[in-house]
N, C-alpha and C. Protein backbone atom coordinates (compact mmCIF):
# COMPACT_ATOMS: atom_id res chain seq x y z
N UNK A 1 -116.97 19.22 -37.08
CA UNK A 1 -116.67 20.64 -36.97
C UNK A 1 -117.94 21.40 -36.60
N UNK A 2 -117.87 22.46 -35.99
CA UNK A 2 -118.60 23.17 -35.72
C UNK A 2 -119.35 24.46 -36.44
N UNK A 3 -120.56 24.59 -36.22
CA UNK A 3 -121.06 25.07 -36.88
C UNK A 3 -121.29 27.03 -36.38
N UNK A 4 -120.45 27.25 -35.56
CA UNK A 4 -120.58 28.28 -34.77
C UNK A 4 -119.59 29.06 -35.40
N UNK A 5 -119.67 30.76 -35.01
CA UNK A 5 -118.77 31.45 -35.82
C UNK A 5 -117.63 30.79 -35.68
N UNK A 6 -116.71 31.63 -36.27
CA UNK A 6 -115.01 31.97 -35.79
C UNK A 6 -115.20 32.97 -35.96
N UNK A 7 -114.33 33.71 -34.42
CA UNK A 7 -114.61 34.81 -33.90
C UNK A 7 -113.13 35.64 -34.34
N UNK A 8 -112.59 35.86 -35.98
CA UNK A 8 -111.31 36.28 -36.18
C UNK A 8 -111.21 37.63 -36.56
N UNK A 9 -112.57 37.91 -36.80
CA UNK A 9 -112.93 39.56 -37.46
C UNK A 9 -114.30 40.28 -36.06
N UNK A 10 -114.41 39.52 -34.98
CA UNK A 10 -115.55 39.61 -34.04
C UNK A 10 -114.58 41.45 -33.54
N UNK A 11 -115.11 41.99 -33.22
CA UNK A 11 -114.73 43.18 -32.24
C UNK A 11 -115.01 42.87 -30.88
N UNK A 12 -113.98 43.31 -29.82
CA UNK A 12 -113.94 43.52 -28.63
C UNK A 12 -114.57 44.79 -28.18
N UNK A 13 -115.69 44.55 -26.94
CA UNK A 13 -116.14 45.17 -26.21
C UNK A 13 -115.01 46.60 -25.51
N UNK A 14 -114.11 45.76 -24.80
CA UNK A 14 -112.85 46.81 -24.15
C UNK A 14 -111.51 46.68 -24.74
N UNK A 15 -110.99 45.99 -25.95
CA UNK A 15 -110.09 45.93 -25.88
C UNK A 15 -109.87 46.15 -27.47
N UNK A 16 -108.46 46.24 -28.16
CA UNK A 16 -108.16 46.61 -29.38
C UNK A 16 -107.88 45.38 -29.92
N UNK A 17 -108.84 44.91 -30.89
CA UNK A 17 -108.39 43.91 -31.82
C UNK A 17 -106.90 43.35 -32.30
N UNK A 18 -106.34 44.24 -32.77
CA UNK A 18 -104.88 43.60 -33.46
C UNK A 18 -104.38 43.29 -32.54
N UNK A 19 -104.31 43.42 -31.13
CA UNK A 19 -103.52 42.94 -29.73
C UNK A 19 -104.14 41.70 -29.87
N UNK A 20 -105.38 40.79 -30.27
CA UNK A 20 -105.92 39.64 -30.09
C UNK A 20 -105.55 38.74 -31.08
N UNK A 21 -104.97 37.18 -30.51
CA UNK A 21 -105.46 36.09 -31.46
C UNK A 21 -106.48 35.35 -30.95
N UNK A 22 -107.48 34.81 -32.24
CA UNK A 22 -108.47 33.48 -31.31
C UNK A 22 -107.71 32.32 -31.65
N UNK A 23 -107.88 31.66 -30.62
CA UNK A 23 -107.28 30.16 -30.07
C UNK A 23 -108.22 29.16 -30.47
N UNK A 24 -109.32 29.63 -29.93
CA UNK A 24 -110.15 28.40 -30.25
C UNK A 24 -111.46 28.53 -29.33
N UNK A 25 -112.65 27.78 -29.46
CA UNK A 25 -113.80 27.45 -28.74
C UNK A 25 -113.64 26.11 -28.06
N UNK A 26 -113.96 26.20 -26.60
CA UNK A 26 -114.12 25.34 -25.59
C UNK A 26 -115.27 24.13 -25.90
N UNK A 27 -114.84 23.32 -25.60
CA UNK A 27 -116.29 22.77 -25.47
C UNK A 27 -117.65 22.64 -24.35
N UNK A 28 -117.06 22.91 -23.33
CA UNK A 28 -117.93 23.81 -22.07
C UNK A 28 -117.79 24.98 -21.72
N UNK A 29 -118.13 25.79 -20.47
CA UNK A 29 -117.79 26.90 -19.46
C UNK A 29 -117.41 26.19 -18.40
N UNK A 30 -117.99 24.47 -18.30
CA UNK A 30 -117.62 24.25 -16.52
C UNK A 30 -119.28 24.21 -16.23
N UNK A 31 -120.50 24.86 -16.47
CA UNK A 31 -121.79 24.38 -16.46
C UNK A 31 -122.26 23.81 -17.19
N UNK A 32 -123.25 22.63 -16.49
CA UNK A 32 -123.44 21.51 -17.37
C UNK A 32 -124.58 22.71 -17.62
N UNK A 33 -124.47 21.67 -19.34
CA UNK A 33 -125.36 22.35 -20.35
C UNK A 33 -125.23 23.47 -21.17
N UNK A 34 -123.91 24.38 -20.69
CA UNK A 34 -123.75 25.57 -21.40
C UNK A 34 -122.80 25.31 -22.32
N UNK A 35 -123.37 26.10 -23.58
CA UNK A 35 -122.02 25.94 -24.52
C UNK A 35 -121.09 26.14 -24.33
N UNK A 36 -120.00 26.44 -24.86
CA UNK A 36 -118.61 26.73 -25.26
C UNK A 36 -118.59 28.16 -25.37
N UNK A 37 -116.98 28.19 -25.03
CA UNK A 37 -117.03 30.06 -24.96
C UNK A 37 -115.44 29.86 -25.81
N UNK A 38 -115.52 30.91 -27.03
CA UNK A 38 -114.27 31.29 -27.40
C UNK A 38 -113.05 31.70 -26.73
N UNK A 39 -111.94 31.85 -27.32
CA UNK A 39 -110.76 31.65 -25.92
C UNK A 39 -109.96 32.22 -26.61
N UNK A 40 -109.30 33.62 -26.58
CA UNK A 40 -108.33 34.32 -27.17
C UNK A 40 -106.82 34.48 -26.55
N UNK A 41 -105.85 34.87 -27.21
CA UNK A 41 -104.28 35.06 -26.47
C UNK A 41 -104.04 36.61 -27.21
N UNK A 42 -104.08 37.54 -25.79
CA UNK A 42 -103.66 38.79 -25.86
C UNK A 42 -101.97 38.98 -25.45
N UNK A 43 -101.79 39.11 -27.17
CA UNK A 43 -100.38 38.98 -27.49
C UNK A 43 -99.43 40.28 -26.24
N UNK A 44 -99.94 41.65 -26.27
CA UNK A 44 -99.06 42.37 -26.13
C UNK A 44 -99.41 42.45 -23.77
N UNK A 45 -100.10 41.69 -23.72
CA UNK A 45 -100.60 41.46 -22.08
C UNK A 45 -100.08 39.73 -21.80
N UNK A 46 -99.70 39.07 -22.51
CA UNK A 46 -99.33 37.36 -22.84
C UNK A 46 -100.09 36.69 -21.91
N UNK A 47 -101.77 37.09 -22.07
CA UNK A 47 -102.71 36.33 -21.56
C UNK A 47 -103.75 35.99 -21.95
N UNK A 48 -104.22 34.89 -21.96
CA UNK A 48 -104.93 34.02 -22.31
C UNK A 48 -106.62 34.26 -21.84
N UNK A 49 -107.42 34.56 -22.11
CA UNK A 49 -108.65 34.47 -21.62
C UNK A 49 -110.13 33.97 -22.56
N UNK A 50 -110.87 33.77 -21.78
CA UNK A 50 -112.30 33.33 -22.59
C UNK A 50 -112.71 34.97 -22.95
N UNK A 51 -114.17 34.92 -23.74
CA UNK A 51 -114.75 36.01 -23.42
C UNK A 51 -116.24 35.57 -23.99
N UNK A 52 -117.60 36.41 -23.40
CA UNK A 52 -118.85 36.02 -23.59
C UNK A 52 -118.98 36.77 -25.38
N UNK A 53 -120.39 35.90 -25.85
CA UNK A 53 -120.55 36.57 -27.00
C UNK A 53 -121.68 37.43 -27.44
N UNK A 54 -121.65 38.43 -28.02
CA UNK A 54 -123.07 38.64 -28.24
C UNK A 54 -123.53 38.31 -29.88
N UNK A 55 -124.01 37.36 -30.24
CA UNK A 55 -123.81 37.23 -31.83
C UNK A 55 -125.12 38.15 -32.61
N UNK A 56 -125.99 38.91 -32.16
CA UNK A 56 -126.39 39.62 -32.81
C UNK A 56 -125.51 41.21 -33.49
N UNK A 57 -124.74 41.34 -32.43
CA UNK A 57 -123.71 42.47 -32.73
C UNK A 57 -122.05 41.79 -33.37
N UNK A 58 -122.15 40.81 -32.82
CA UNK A 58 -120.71 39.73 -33.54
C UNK A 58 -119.51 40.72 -32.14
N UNK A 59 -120.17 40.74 -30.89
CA UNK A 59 -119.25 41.43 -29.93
C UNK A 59 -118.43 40.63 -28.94
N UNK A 60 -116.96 40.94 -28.46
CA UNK A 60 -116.83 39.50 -27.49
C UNK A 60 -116.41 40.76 -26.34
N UNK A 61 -116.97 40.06 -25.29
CA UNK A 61 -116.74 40.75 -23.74
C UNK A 61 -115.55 39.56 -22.98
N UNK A 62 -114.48 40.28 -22.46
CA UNK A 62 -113.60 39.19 -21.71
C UNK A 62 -114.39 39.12 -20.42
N UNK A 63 -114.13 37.52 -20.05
CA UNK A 63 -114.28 37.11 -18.73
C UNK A 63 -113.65 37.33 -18.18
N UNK A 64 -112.93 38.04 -16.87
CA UNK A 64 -111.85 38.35 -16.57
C UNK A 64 -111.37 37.32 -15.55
N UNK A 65 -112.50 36.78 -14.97
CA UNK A 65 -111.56 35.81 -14.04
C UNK A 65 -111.34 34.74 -15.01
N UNK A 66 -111.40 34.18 -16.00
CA UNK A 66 -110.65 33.01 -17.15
C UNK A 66 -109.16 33.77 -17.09
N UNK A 67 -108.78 34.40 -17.35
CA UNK A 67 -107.43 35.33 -17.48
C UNK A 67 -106.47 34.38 -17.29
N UNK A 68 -105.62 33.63 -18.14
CA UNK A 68 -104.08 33.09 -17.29
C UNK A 68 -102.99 33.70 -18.19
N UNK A 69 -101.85 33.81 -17.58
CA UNK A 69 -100.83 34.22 -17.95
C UNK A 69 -100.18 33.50 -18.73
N UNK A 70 -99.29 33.68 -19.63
CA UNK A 70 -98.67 33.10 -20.71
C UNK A 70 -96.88 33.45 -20.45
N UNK A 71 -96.59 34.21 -19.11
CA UNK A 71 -95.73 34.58 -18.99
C UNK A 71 -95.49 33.48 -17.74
N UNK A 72 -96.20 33.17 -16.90
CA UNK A 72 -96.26 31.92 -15.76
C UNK A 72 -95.71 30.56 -16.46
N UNK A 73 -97.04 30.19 -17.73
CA UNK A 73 -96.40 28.90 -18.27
C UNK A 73 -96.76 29.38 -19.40
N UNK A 74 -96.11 28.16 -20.23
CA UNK A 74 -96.07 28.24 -21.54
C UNK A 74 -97.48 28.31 -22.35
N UNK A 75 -97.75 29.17 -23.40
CA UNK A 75 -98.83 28.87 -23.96
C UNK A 75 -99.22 27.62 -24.58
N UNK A 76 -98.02 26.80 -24.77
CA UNK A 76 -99.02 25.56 -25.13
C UNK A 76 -99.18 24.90 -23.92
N UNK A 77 -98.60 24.60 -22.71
CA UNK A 77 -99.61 24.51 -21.24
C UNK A 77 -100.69 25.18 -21.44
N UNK A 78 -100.38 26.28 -21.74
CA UNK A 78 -102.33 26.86 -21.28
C UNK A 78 -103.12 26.21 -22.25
N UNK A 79 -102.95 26.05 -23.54
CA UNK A 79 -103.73 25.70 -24.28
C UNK A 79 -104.04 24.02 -23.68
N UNK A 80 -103.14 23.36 -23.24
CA UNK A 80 -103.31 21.85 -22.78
C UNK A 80 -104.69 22.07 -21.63
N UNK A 81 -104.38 22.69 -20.65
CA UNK A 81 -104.87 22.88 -19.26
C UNK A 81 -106.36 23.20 -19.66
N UNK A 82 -106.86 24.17 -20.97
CA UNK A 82 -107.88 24.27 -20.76
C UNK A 82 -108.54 23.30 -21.26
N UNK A 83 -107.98 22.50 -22.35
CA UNK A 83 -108.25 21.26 -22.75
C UNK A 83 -108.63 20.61 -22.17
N UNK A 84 -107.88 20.22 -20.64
CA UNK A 84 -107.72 19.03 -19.52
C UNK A 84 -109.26 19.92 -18.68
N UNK A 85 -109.79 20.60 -19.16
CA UNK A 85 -110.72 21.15 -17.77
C UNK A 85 -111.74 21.49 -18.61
N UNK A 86 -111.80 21.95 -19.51
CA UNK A 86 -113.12 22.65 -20.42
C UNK A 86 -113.68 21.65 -21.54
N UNK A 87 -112.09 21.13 -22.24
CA UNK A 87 -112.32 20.37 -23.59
C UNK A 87 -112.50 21.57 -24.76
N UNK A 88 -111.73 21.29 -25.72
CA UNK A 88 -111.90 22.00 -27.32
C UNK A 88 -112.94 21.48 -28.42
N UNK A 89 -113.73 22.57 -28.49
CA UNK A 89 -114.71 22.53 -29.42
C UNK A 89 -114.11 22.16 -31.14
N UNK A 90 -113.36 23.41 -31.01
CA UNK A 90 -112.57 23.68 -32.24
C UNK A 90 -111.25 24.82 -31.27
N UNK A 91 -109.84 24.21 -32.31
CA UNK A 91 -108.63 24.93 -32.53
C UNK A 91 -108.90 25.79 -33.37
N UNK A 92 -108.45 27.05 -33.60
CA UNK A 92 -108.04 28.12 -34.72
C UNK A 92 -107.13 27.32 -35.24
N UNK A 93 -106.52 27.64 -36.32
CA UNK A 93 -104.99 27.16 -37.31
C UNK A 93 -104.39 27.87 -35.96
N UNK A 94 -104.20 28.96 -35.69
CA UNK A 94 -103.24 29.82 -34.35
C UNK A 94 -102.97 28.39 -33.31
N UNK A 95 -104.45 28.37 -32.89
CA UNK A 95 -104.40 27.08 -31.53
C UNK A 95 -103.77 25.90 -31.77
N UNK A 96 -103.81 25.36 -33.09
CA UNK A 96 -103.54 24.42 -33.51
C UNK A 96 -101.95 24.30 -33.66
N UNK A 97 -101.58 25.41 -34.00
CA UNK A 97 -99.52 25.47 -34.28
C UNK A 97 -99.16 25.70 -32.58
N UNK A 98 -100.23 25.96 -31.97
CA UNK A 98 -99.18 26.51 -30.44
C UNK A 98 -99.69 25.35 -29.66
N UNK A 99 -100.58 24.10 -29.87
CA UNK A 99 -101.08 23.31 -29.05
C UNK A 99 -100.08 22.33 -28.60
């Protein structure tokens, strides 16, 4: 397990918290060498995105091109797909019931 937050009380840069669940931390970005980026499902938009962190402020900024829809495929596809491309650091309990 990881030793990195969980981002379940983190505040959003642009967006309203209670619209957010966290899913889980990646185990890459896709660049070798970079950590993992947390990965939330914006319930009331049914999309899925990463977002950067700032952990001195405990702030998350969405990536906007990560963005997939949850209305296209199913959220546990999305949750598979990023699996199949990024790899999971850690599931939330959330990530874990919808995986």
């Amino acid at each position: 397990m990881s030793n990195r937050p969980q981002y379940e009380e983190w505040e959003f840069e642009d967006r309203h918290r209670h619209d957010v669940e966290w899913l889980g931390t990646t185990a890459t970005t896709g660049t070798e060498g970079a950590p993992g980026m947390p990965v939330f499902l914006d319930r009331d938009k049914n999309e899925v995105f990463r977002a950067e962190t700032d952990v001195e402020r405990q702030l998350l900024s969405e990536v906007t091109e990560s963005t997939r829809s949850t209305e296209e495929s199913s959220l546990t596809e999305v949750i598979q797909d990023i699996g199949d491309e990024l790899g999971w650091e850690t599931l939330s309990e959330f990530g874990e019931e919808n995986s």
